[in-house]
Protein backbone atom coordinates (compact mmCIF):
# COMPACT_ATOMS: atom_id res chain seq x y z
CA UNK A 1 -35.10 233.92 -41.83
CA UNK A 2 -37.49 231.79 -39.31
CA UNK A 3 -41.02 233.06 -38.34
CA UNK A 4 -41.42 234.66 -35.05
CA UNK A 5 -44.11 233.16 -32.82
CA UNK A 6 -45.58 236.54 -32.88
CA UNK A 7 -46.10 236.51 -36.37
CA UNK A 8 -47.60 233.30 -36.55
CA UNK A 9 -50.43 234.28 -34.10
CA UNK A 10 -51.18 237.74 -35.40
CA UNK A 11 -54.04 237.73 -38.14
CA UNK A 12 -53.56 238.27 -41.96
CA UNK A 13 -54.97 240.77 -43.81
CA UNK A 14 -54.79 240.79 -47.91
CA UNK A 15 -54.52 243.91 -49.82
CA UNK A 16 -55.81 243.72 -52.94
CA UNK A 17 -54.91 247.00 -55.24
CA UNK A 18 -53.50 247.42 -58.58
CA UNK A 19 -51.86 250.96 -57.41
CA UNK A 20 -48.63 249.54 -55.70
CA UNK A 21 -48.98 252.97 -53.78
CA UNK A 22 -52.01 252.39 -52.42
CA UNK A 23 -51.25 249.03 -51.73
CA UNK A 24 -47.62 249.86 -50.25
CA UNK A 25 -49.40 252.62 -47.90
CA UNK A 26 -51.90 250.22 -46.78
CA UNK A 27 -49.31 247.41 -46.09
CA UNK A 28 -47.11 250.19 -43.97
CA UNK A 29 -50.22 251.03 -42.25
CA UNK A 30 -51.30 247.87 -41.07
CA UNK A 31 -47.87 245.60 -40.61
CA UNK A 32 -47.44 246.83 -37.23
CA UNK A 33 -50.66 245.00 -36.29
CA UNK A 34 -51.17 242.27 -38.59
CA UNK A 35 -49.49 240.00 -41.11
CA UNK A 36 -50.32 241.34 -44.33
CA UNK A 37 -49.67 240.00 -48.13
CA UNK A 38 -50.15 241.49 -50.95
CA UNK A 39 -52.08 241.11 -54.58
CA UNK A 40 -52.43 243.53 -57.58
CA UNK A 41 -55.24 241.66 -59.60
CA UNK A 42 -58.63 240.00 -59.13
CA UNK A 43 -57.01 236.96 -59.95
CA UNK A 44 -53.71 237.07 -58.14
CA UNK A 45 -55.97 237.74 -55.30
CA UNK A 46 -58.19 234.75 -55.45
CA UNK A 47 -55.35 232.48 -55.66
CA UNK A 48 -53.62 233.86 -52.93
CA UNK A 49 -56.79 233.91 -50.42
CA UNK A 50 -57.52 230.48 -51.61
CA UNK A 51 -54.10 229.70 -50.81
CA UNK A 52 -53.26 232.04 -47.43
CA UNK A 53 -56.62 232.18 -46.43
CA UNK A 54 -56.10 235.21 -44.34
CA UNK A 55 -58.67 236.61 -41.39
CA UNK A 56 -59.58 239.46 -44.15
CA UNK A 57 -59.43 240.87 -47.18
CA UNK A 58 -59.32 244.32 -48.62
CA UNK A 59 -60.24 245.05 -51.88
CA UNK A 60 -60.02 247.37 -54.15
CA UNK A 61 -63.01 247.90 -57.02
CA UNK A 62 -60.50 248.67 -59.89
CA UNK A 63 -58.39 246.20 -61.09
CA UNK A 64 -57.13 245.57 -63.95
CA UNK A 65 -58.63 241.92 -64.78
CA UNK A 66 -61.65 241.12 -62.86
CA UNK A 67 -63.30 244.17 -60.97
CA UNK A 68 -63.82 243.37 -57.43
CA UNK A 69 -67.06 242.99 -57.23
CA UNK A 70 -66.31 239.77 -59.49
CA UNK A 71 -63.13 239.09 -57.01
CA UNK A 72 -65.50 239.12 -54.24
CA UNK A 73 -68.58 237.27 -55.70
CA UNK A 74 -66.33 234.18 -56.47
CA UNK A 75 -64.71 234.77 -53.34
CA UNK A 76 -68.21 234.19 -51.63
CA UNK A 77 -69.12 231.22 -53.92
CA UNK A 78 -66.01 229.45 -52.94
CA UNK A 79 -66.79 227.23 -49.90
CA UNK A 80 -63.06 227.54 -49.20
CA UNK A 81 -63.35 231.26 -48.96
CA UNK A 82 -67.18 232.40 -48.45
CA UNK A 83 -65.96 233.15 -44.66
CA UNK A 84 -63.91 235.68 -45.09
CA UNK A 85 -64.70 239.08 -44.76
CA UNK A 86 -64.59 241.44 -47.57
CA UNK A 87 -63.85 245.49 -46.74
CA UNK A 88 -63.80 247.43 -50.38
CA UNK A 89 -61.56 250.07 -50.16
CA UNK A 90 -61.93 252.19 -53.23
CA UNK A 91 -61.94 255.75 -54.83
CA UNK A 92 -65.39 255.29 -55.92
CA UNK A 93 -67.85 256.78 -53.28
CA UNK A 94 -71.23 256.65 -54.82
CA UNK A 95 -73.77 255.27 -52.56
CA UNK A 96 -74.72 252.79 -55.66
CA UNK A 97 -71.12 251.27 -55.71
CA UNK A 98 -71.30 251.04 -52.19
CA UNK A 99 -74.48 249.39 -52.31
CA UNK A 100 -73.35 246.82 -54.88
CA UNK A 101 -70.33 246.34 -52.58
CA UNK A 102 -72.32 244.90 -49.81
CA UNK A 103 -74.90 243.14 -52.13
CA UNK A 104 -71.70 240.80 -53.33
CA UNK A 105 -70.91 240.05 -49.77
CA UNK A 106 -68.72 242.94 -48.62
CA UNK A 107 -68.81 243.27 -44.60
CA UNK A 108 -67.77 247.12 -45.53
CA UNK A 109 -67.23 249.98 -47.71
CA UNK A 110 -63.90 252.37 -47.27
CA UNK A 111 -63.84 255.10 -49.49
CA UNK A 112 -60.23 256.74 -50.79
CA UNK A 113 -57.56 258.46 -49.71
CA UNK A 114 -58.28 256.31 -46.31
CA UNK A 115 -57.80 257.37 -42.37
CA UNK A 116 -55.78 254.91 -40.65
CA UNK A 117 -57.55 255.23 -37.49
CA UNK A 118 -60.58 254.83 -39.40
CA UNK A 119 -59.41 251.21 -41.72
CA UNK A 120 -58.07 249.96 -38.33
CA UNK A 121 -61.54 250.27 -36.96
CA UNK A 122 -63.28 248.72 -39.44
CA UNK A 123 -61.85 246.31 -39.10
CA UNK A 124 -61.51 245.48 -35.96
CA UNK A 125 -65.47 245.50 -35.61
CA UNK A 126 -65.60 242.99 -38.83
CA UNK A 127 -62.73 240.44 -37.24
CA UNK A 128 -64.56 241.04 -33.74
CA UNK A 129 -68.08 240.34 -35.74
CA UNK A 130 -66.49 237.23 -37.24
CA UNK A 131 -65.02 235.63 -34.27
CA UNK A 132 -68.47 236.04 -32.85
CA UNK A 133 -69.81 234.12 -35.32
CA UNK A 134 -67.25 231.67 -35.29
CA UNK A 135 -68.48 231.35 -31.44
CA UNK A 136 -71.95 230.87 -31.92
CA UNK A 137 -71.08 228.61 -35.16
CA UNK A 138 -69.21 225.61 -32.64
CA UNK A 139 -72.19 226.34 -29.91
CA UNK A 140 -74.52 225.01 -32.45
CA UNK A 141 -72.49 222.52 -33.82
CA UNK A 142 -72.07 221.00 -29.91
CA UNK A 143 -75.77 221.40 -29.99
CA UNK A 144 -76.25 219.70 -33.16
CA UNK A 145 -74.03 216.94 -31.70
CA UNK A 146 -76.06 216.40 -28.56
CA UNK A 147 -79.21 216.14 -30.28
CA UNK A 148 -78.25 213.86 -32.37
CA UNK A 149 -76.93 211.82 -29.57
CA UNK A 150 -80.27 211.88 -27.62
CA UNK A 151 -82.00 210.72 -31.03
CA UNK A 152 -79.79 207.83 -31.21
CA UNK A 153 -80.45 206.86 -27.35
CA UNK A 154 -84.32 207.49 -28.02
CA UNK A 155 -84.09 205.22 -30.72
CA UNK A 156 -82.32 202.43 -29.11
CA UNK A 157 -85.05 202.51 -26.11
CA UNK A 158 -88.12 202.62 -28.43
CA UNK A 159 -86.34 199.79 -30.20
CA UNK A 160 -85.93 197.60 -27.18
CA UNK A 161 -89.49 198.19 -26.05
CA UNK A 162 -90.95 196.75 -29.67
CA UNK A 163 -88.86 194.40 -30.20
């Protein structure tokens, strides 16, 4: 079975839950918008975003091997990875979890049993966030580039006056 143009252009999103459920329900929710793949440990999950690397990532706090605020903290570390944003989606809903989400890098906290409307939001604000920065990101670099250029130029003049 080939890949359909349309799936190659929609984005990836990687669920990351040890509840197959959960992980099953958010898969259903979300494959009629994006491409979607699946991991049910902290580990699994780094090796498949270091491998996919999808457009986002959401992650469950409870897992079974590395909790994911680890999964998320190596995630960030990872120059490979540090780019992609992080929504938790957990059953834990106290504001210090939530806080210790975003300290690790999260762009977002979801808290259990989760709205669809709601998830699809999110994000869409954190992908629409990211390809903002993405923007701004290659303006610089162009910038970057021309400086450097007119450094080079200034150079070579104020050579060939003292030489």
């Amino acid at each position: 079975m080939g890949v359909s143009m349309e799936d190659q252009t929609r984005q990836l999103i990687c669920v990351v839950d040890d509840e197959r459920t959960n992980a099953l329900m958010l898969s259903m929710m979300l494959e009629p918008d994006f491409n979607v793949c699946v991991a049910h440990t902290g580990m699994d999950a780094i090796d498949m975003v270091r491998a996919r690397k999808p457009d986002l990532i959401l992650l469950d706090i409870i897992l079974p091997d590395l909790n994911g605020y680890e999964v998320c903290a190596r995630l960030k570390e990872d120059p490979v990875t540090s780019d992609i944003p992080v929504i938790f989606v957990t059953g834990l809903e106290d504001s210090e979890n939530e806080k210790m989400g975003l300290e690790v890098g999260a762009a977002d906290y979801v808290s259990k049993p989760v709205s669809a409307p709601v998830v699809k939001a999110r994000i869409s604000r954190v992908l629409q966030i990211n390809l903002y920065i993405e923007f701004l990101e290659q303006l610089l670099s162009v910038r970057d580039a021309k400086i450097d250029s007119l450094k080079d130029k200034v150079r070579e003049v104020l050579d060939q006056l003292f030489v």
